[in-house]
C-alpha atoms as a PDB file:
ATOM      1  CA  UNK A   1      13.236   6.188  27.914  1.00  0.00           C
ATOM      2  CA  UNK A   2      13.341   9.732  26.014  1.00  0.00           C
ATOM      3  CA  UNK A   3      10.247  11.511  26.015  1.00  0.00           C
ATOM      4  CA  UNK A   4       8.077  11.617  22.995  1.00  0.00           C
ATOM      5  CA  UNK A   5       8.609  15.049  22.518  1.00  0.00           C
ATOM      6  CA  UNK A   6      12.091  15.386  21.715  1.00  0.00           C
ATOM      7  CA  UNK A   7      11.826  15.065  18.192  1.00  0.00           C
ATOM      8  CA  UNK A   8      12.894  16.361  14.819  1.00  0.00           C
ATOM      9  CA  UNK A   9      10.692  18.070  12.645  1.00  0.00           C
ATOM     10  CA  UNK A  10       9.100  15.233  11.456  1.00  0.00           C
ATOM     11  CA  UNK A  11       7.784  13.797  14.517  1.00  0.00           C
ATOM     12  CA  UNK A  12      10.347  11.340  14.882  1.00  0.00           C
ATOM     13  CA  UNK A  13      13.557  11.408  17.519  1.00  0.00           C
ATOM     14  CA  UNK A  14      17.444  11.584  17.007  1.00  0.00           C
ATOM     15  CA  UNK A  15      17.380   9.060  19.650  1.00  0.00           C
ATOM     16  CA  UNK A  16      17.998   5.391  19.372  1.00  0.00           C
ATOM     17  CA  UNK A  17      14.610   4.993  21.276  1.00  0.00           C
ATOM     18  CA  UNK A  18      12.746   2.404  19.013  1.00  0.00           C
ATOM     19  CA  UNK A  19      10.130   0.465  18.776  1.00  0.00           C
ATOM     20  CA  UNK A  20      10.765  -3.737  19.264  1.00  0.00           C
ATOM     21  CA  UNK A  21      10.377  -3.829  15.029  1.00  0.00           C
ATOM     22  CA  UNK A  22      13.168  -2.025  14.924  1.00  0.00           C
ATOM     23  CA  UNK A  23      15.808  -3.921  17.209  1.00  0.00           C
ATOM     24  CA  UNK A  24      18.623  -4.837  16.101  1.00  0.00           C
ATOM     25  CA  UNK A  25      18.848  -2.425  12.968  1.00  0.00           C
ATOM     26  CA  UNK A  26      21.711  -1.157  12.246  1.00  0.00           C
ATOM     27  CA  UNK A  27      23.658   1.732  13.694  1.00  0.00           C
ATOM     28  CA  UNK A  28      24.522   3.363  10.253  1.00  0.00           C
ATOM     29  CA  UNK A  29      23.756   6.844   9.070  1.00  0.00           C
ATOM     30  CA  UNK A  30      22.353   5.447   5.782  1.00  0.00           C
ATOM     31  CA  UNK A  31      19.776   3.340   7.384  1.00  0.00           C
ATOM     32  CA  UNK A  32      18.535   5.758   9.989  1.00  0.00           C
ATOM     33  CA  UNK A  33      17.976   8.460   6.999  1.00  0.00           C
ATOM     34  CA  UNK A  34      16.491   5.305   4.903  1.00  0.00           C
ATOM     35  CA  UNK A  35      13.930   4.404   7.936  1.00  0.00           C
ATOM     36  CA  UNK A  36      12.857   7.602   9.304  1.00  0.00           C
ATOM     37  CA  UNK A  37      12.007   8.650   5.046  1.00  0.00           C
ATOM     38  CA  UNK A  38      10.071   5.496   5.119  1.00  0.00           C
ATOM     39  CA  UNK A  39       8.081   6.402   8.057  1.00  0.00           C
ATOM     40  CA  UNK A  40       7.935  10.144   7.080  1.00  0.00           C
ATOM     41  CA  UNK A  41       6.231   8.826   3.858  1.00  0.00           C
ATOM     42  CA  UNK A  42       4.005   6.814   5.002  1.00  0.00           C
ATOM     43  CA  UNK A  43       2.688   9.478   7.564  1.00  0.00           C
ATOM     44  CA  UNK A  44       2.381  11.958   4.505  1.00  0.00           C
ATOM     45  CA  UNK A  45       0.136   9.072   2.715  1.00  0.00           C
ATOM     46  CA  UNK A  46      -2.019   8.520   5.928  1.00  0.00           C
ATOM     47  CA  UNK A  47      -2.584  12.410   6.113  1.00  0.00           C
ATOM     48  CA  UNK A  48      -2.493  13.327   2.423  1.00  0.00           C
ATOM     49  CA  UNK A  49      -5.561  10.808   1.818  1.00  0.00           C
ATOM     50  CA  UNK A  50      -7.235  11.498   5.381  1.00  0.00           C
ATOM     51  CA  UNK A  51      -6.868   7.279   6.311  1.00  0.00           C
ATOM     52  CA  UNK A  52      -7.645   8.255  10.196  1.00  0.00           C
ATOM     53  CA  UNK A  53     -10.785  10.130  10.788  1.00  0.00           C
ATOM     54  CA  UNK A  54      -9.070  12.476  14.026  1.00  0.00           C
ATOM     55  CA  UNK A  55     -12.605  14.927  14.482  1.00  0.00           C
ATOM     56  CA  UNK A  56     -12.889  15.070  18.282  1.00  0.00           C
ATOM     57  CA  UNK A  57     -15.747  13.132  18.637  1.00  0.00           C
ATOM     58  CA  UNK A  58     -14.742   9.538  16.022  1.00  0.00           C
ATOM     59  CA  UNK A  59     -14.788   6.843  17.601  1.00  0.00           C
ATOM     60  CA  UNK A  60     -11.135   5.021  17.723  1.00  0.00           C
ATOM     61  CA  UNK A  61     -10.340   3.163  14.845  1.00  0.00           C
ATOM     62  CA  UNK A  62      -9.024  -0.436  14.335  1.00  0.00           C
ATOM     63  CA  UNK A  63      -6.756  -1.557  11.351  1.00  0.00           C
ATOM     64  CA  UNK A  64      -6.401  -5.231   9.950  1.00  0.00           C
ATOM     65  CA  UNK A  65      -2.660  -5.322   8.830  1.00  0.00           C
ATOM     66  CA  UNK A  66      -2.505  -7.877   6.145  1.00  0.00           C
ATOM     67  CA  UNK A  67       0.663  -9.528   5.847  1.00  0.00           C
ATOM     68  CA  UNK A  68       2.125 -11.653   3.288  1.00  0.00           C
ATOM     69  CA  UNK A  69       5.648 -11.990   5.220  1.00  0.00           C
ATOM     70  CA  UNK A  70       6.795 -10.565   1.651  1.00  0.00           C
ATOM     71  CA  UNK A  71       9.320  -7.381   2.477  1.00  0.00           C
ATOM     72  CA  UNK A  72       6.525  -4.854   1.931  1.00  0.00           C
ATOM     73  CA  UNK A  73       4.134  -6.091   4.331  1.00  0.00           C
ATOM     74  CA  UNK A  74       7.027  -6.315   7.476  1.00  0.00           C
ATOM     75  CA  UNK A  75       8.223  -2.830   6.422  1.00  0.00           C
ATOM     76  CA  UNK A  76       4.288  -1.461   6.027  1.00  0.00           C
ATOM     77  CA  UNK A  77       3.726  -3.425   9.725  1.00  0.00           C
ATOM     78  CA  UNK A  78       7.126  -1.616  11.348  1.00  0.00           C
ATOM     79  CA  UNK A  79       6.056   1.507   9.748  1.00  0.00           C
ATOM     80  CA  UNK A  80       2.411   1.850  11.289  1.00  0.00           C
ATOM     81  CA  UNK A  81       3.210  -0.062  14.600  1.00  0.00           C
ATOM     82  CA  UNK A  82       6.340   2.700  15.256  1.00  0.00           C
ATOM     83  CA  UNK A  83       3.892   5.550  14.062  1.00  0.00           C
ATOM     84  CA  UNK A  84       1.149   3.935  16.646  1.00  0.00           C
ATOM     85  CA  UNK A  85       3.825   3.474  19.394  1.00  0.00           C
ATOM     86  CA  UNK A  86       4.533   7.464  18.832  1.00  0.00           C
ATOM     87  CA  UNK A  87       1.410   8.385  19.082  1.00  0.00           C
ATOM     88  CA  UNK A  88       1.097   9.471  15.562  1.00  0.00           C
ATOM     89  CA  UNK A  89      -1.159   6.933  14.925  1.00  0.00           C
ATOM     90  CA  UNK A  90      -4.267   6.875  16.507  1.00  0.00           C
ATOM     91  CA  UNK A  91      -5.777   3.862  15.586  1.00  0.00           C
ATOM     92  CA  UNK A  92      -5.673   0.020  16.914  1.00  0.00           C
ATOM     93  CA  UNK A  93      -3.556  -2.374  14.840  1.00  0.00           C
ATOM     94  CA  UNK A  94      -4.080  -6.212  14.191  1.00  0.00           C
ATOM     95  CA  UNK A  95      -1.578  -7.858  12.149  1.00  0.00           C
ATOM     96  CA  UNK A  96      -2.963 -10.838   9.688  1.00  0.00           C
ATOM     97  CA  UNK A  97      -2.008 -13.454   7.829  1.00  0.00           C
ATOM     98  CA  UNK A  98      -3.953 -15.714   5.706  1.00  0.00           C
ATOM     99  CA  UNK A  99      -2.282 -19.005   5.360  1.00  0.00           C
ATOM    100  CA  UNK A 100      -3.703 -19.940   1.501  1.00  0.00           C
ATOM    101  CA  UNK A 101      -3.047 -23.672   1.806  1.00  0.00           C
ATOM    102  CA  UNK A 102       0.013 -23.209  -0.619  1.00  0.00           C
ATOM    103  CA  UNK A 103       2.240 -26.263  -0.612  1.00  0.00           C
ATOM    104  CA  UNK A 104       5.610 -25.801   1.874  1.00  0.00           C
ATOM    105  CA  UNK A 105       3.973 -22.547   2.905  1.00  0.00           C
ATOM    106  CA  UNK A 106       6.081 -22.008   6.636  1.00  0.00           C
ATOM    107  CA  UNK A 107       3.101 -21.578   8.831  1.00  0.00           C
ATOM    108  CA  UNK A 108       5.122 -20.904  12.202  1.00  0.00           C
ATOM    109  CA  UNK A 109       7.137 -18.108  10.739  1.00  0.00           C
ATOM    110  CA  UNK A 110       4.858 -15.050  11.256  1.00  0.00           C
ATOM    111  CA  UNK A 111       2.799 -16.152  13.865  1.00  0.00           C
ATOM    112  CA  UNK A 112       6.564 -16.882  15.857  1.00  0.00           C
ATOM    113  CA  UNK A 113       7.813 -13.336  14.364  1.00  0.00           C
ATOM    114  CA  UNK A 114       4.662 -11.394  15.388  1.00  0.00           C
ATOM    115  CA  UNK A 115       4.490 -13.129  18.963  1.00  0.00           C
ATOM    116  CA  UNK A 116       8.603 -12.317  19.870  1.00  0.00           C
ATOM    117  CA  UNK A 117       7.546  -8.736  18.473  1.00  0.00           C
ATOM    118  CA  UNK A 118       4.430  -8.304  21.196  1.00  0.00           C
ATOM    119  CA  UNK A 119       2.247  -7.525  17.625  1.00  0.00           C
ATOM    120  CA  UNK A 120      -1.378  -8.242  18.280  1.00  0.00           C
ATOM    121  CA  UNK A 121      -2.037 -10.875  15.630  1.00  0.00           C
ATOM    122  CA  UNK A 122      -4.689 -13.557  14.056  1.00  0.00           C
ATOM    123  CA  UNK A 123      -3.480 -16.324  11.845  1.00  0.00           C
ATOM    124  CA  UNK A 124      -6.476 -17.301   9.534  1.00  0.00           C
ATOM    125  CA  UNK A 125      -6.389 -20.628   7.644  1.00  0.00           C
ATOM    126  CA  UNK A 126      -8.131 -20.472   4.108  1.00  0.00           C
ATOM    127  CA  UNK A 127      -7.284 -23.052   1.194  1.00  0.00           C
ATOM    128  CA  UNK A 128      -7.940 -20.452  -1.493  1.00  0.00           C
ATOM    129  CA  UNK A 129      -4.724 -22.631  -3.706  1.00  0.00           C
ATOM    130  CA  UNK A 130      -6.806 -25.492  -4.399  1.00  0.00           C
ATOM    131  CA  UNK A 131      -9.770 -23.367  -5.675  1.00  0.00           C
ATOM    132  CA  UNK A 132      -7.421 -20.861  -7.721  1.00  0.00           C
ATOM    133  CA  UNK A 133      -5.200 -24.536  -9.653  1.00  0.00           C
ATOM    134  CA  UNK A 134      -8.365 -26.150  -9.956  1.00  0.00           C
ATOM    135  CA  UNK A 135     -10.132 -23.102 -11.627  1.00  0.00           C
ATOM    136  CA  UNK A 136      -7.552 -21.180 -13.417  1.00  0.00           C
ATOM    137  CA  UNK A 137      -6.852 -23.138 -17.009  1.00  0.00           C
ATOM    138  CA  UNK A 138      -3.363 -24.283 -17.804  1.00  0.00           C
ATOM    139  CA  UNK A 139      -1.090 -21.409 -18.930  1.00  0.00           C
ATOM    140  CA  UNK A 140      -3.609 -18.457 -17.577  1.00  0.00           C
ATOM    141  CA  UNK A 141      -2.341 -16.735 -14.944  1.00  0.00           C
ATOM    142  CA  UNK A 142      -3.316 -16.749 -11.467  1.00  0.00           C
ATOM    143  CA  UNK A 143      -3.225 -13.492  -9.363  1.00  0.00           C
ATOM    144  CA  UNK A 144      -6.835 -12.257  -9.969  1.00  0.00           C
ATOM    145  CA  UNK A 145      -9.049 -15.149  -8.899  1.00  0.00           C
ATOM    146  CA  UNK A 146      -5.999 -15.643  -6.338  1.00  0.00           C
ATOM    147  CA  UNK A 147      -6.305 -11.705  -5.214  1.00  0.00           C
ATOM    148  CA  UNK A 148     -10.266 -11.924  -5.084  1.00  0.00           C
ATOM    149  CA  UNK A 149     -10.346 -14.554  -3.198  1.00  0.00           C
ATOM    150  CA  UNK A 150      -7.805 -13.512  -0.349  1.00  0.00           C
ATOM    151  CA  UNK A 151      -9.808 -10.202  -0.585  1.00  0.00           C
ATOM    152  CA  UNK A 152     -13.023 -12.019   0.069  1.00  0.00           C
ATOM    153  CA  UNK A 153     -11.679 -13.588   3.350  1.00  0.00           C
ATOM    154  CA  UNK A 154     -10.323 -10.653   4.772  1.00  0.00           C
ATOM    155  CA  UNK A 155     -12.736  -8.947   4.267  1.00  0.00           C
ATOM    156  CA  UNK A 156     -14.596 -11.140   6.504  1.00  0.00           C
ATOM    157  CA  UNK A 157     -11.633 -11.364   8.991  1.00  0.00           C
ATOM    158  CA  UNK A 158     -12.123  -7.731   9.079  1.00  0.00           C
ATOM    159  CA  UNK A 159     -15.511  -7.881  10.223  1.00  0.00           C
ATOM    160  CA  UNK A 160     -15.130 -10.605  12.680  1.00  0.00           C
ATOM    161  CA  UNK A 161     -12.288  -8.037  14.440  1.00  0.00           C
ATOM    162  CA  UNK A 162     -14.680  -5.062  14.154  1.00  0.00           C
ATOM    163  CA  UNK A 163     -12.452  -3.765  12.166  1.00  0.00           C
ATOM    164  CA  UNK A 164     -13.024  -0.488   9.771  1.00  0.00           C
ATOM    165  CA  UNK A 165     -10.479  -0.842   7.226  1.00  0.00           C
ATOM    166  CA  UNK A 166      -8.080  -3.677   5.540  1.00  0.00           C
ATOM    167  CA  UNK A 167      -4.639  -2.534   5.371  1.00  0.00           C
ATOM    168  CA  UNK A 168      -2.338  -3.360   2.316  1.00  0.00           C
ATOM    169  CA  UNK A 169       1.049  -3.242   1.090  1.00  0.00           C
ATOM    170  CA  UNK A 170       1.017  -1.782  -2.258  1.00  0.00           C
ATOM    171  CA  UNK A 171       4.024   0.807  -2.677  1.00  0.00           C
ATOM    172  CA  UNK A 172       4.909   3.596  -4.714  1.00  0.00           C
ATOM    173  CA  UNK A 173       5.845   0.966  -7.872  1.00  0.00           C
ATOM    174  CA  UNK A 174       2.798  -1.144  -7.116  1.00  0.00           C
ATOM    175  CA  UNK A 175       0.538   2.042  -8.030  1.00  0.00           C
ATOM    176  CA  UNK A 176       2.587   2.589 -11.110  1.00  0.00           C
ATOM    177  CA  UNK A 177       2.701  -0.442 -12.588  1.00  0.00           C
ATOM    178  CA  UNK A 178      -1.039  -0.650 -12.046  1.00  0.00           C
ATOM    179  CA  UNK A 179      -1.423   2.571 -14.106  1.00  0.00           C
ATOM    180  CA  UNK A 180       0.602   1.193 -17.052  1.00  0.00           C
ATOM    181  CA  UNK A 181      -1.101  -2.375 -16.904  1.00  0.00           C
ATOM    182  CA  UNK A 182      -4.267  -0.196 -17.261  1.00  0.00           C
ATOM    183  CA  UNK A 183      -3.242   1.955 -19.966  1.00  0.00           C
ATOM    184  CA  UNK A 184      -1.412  -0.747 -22.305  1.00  0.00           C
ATOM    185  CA  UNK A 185      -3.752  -3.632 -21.610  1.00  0.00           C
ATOM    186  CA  UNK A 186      -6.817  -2.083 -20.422  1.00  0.00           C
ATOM    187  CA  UNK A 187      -7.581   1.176 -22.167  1.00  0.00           C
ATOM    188  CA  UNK A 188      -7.919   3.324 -18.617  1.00  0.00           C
ATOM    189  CA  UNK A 189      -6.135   5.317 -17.032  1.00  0.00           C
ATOM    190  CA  UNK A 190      -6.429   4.010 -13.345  1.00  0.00           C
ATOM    191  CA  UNK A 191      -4.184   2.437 -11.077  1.00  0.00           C
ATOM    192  CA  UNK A 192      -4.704   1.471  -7.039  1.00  0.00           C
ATOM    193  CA  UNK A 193      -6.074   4.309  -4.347  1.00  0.00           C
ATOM    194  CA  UNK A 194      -4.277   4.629  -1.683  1.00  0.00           C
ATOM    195  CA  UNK A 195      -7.416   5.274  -0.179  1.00  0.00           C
ATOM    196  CA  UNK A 196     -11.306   2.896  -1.207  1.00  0.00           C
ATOM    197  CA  UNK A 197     -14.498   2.272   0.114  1.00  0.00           C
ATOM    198  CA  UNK A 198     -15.186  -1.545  -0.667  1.00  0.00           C
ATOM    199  CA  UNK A 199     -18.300  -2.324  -3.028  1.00  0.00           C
ATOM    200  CA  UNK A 200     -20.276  -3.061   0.167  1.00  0.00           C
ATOM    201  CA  UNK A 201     -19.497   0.066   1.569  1.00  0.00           C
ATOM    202  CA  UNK A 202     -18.486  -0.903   5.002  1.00  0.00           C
ATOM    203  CA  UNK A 203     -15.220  -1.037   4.998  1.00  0.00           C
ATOM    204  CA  UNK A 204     -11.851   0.836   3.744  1.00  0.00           C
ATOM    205  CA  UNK A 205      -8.554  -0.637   2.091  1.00  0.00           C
ATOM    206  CA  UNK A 206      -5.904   1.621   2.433  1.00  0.00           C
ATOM    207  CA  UNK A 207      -2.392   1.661   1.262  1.00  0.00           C
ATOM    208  CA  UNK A 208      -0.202   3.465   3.174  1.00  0.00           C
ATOM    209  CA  UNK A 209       3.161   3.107   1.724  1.00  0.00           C
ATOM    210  CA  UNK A 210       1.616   4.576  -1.450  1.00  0.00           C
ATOM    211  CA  UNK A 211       4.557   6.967  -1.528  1.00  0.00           C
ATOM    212  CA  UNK A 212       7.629   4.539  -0.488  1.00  0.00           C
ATOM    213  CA  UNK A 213       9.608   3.013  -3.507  1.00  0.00           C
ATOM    214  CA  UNK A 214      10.016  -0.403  -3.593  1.00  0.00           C
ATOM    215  CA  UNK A 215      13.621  -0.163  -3.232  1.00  0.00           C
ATOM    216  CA  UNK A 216      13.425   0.816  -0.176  1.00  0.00           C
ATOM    217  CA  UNK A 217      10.989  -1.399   1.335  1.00  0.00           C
ATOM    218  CA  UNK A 218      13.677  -4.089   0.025  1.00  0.00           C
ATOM    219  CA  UNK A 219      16.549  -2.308   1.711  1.00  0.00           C
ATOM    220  CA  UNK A 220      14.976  -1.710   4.852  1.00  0.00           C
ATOM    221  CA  UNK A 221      13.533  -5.472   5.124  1.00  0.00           C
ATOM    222  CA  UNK A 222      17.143  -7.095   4.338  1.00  0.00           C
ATOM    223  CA  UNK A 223      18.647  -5.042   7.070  1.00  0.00           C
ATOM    224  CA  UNK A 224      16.425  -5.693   9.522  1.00  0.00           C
ATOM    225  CA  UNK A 225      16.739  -9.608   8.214  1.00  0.00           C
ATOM    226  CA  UNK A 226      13.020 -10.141   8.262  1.00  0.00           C
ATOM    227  CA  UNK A 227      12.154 -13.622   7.799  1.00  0.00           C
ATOM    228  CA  UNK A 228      10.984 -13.330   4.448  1.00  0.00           C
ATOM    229  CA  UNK A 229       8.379 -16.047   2.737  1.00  0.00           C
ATOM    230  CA  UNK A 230       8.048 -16.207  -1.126  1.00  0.00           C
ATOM    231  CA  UNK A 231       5.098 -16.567  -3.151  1.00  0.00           C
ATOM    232  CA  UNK A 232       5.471 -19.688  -4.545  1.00  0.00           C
ATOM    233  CA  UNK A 233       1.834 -19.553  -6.117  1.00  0.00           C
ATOM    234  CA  UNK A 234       2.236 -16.497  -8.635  1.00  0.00           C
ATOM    235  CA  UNK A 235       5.783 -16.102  -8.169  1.00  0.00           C
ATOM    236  CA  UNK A 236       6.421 -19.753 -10.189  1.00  0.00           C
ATOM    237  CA  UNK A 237       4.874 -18.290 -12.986  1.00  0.00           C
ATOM    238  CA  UNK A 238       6.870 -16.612 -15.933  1.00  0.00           C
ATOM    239  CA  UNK A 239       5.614 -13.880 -18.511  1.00  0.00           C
ATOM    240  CA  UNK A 240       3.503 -12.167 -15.768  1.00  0.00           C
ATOM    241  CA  UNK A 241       2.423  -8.674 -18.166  1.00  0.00           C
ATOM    242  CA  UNK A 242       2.855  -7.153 -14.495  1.00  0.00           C
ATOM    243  CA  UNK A 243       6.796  -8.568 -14.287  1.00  0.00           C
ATOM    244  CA  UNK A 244       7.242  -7.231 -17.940  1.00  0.00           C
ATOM    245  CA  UNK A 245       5.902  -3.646 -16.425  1.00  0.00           C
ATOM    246  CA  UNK A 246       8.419  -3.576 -13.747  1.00  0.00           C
ATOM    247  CA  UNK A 247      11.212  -4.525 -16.022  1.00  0.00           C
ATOM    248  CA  UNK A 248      10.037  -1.497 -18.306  1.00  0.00           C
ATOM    249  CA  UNK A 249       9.832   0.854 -15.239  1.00  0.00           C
ATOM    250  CA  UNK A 250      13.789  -0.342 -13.444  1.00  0.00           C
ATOM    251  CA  UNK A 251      14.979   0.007 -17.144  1.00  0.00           C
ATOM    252  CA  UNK A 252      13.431   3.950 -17.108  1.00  0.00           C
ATOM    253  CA  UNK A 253      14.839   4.709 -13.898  1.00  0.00           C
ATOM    254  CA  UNK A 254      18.467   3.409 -14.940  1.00  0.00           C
ATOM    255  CA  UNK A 255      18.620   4.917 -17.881  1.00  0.00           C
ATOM    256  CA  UNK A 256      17.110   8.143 -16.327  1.00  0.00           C
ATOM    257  CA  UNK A 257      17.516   8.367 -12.208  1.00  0.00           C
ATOM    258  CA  UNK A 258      14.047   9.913 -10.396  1.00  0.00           C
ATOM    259  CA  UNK A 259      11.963   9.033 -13.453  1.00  0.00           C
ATOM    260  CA  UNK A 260       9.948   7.279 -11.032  1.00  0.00           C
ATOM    261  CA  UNK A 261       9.417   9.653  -9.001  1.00  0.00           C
ATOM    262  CA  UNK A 262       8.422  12.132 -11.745  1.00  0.00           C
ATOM    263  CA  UNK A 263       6.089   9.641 -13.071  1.00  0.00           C
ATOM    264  CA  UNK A 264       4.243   9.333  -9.194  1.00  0.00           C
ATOM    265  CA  UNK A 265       4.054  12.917  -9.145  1.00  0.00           C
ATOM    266  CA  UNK A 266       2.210  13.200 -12.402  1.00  0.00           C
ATOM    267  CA  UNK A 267      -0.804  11.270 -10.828  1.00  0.00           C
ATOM    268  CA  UNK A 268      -1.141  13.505  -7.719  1.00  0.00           C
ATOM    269  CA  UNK A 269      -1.143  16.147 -10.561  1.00  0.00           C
ATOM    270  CA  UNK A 270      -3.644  15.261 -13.052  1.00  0.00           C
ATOM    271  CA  UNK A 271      -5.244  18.379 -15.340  1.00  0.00           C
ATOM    272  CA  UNK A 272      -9.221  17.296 -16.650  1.00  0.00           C
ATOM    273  CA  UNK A 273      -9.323  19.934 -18.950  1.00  0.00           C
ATOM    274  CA  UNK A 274      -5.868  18.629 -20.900  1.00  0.00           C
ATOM    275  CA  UNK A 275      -7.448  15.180 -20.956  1.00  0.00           C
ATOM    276  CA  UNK A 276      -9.788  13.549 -23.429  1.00  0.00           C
ATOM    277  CA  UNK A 277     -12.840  12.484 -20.817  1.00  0.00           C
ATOM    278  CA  UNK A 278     -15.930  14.659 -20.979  1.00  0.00           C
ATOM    279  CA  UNK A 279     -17.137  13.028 -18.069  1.00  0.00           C
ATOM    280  CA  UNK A 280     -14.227  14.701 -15.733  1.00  0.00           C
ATOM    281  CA  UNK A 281     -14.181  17.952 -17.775  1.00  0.00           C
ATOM    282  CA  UNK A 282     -17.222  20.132 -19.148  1.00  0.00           C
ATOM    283  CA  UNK A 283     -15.805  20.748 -22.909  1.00  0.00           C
ATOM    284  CA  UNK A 284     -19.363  21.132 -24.267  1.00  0.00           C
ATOM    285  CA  UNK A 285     -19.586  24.810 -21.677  1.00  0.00           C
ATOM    286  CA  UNK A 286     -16.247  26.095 -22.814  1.00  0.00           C
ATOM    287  CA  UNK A 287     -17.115  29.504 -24.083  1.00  0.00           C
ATOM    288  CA  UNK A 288     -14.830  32.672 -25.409  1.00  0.00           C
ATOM    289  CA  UNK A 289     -14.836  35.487 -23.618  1.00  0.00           C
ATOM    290  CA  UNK A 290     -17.027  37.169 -26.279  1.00  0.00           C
ATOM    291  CA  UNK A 291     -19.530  34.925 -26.213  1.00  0.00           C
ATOM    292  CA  UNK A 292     -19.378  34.860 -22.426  1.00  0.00           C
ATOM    293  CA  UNK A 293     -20.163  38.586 -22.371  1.00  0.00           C
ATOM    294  CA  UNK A 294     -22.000  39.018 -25.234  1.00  0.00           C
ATOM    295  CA  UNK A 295     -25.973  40.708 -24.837  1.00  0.00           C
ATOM    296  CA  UNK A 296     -28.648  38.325 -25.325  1.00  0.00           C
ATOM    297  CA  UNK A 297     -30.693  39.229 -28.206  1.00  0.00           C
ATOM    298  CA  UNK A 298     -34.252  40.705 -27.555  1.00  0.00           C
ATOM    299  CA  UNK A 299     -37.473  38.801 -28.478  1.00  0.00           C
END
């Protein structure tokens, strides 16, 4: 096996010495370049917003690795277990699905997947698809009682692990079609952290392919031929405002390549002062330089 240490510049070897995820990928230039910018990314996201506490004396840290057996969640799991296996990673990792109780939903796929793969796992049974089609009114869409819900349990899951933070899938398109949701439908801007502290302040959700596009999640997952599941629940439904976001963004980037990209950059870049929000930025203390130097007046 080559030692860890002969590596590129990135941490990562010119090898073929790979972690089980990663058998059977192909021998190509184009998807060694695609893989190792996938794991450099996600490294740079785990750094950028400090997701592993490395002071000396914290304790070691255990992940719950949510997986939806959707391509982002296999590429997110190969990216942190080969980052782990490297010893860039630091942490435990447990791999979990929640099996919502959707109809046809292949139960034996992921837990057979993560057992050939030697990935520490926990398959978690929760009929959150009866609650969400009995609740949710004809024509109204599903995701966010579906979403707080699955949040709710693994959450829970989480705790039962001893567990200190819930690992998502979110990508670099996921965060930016969250910012335009919020700014055409909800009057915000916001979008997902990569990096929050849950409203019971006990555990962490982070995102770690926060800088990964979602093309190449998709590349990477259909050349590794990933059993992939669909989500039958949300993805039957048509006129999604987050579909018609995504459609807005591809059309962008065709029409102008990297747009995306630019976009990203723009909210790791954000200036207070050349915003409206008086909460982020003291406009009321602006001063001129005159009146910054001027005498105060006697008595």
């Amino acid at each position: 096996m080559l030692d860890r240490d002969d590596s590129d510049s990135d941490g990562l070897p010119e090898a073929d010495d790979i972690h089980p995820l990663f058998h059977g990928a192909p021998k190509t230039t184009e998807f060694r370049k695609l893989r190792k910018r996938i794991i450099r990314e996600t490294r740079e996201a785990i750094d950028r917003y400090a997701m592993v506490d490395r002071s000396p004396t914290a304790p070691r840290q255990k992940w719950l690795v949510c997986l939806s057996g959707g391509k982002d969640s296999y590429t997110l799991l190969a990216a942190l277990t080969e980052l782990q296996w490297r010893g860039l990673l630091p942490v435990d990792l447990l791999a979990c699905n929640l099996d919502q109780g959707q109809p046809g939903f292949p139960a034996t796929v992921l837990p057979e997947f993560l057992t050939r793969m030697g990935v520490p796992h926990r398959i978690e049974y929760a009929d959150t698809y009866s609650i969400v089609i009995d609740k949710v009114p004809q024509g109204r869409t599903y995701c966010a009682l579906c979403s707080r819900l699955r949040r709710g349990n693994l959450y829970r899951i989480a705790r039962e692990e001893g567990c200190n933070a819930v690992i998502l899938g979110h990508h670099r398109d996921d965060i930016l079609a969250t910012f335009f949701l919020n700014l055409f439908h909800g009057g915000k801007l916001a979008t997902m952290p990569p990096k929050l502290l849950n409203d019971e302040g006990d555990l962490f959700v982070y995102r770690p392919l926060a800088h990964v596009a979602e093309a190449d999640c998709e590349a990477f997952s259909r050349a590794m031929n990933y059993p992939i599941i669909p989500c039958d629940l949300c993805g039957s439904q048509d006129g999604l405002q987050r579909q018609a976001i995504a459609r807005m963004l591809d059309d962008w980037e065709a029409k102008a390549p990297g747009r995306k990209g630019k976009m990203f950059s723009a909210l790791m870049n954000t200036r207070p002062s050349h915003l409206l929000d008086p909460a982020l930025f003291d406009f009321a203390g602006l001063a001129t330089r005159t009146a910054q130097s001027a005498p105060d007046k006697p008595d």
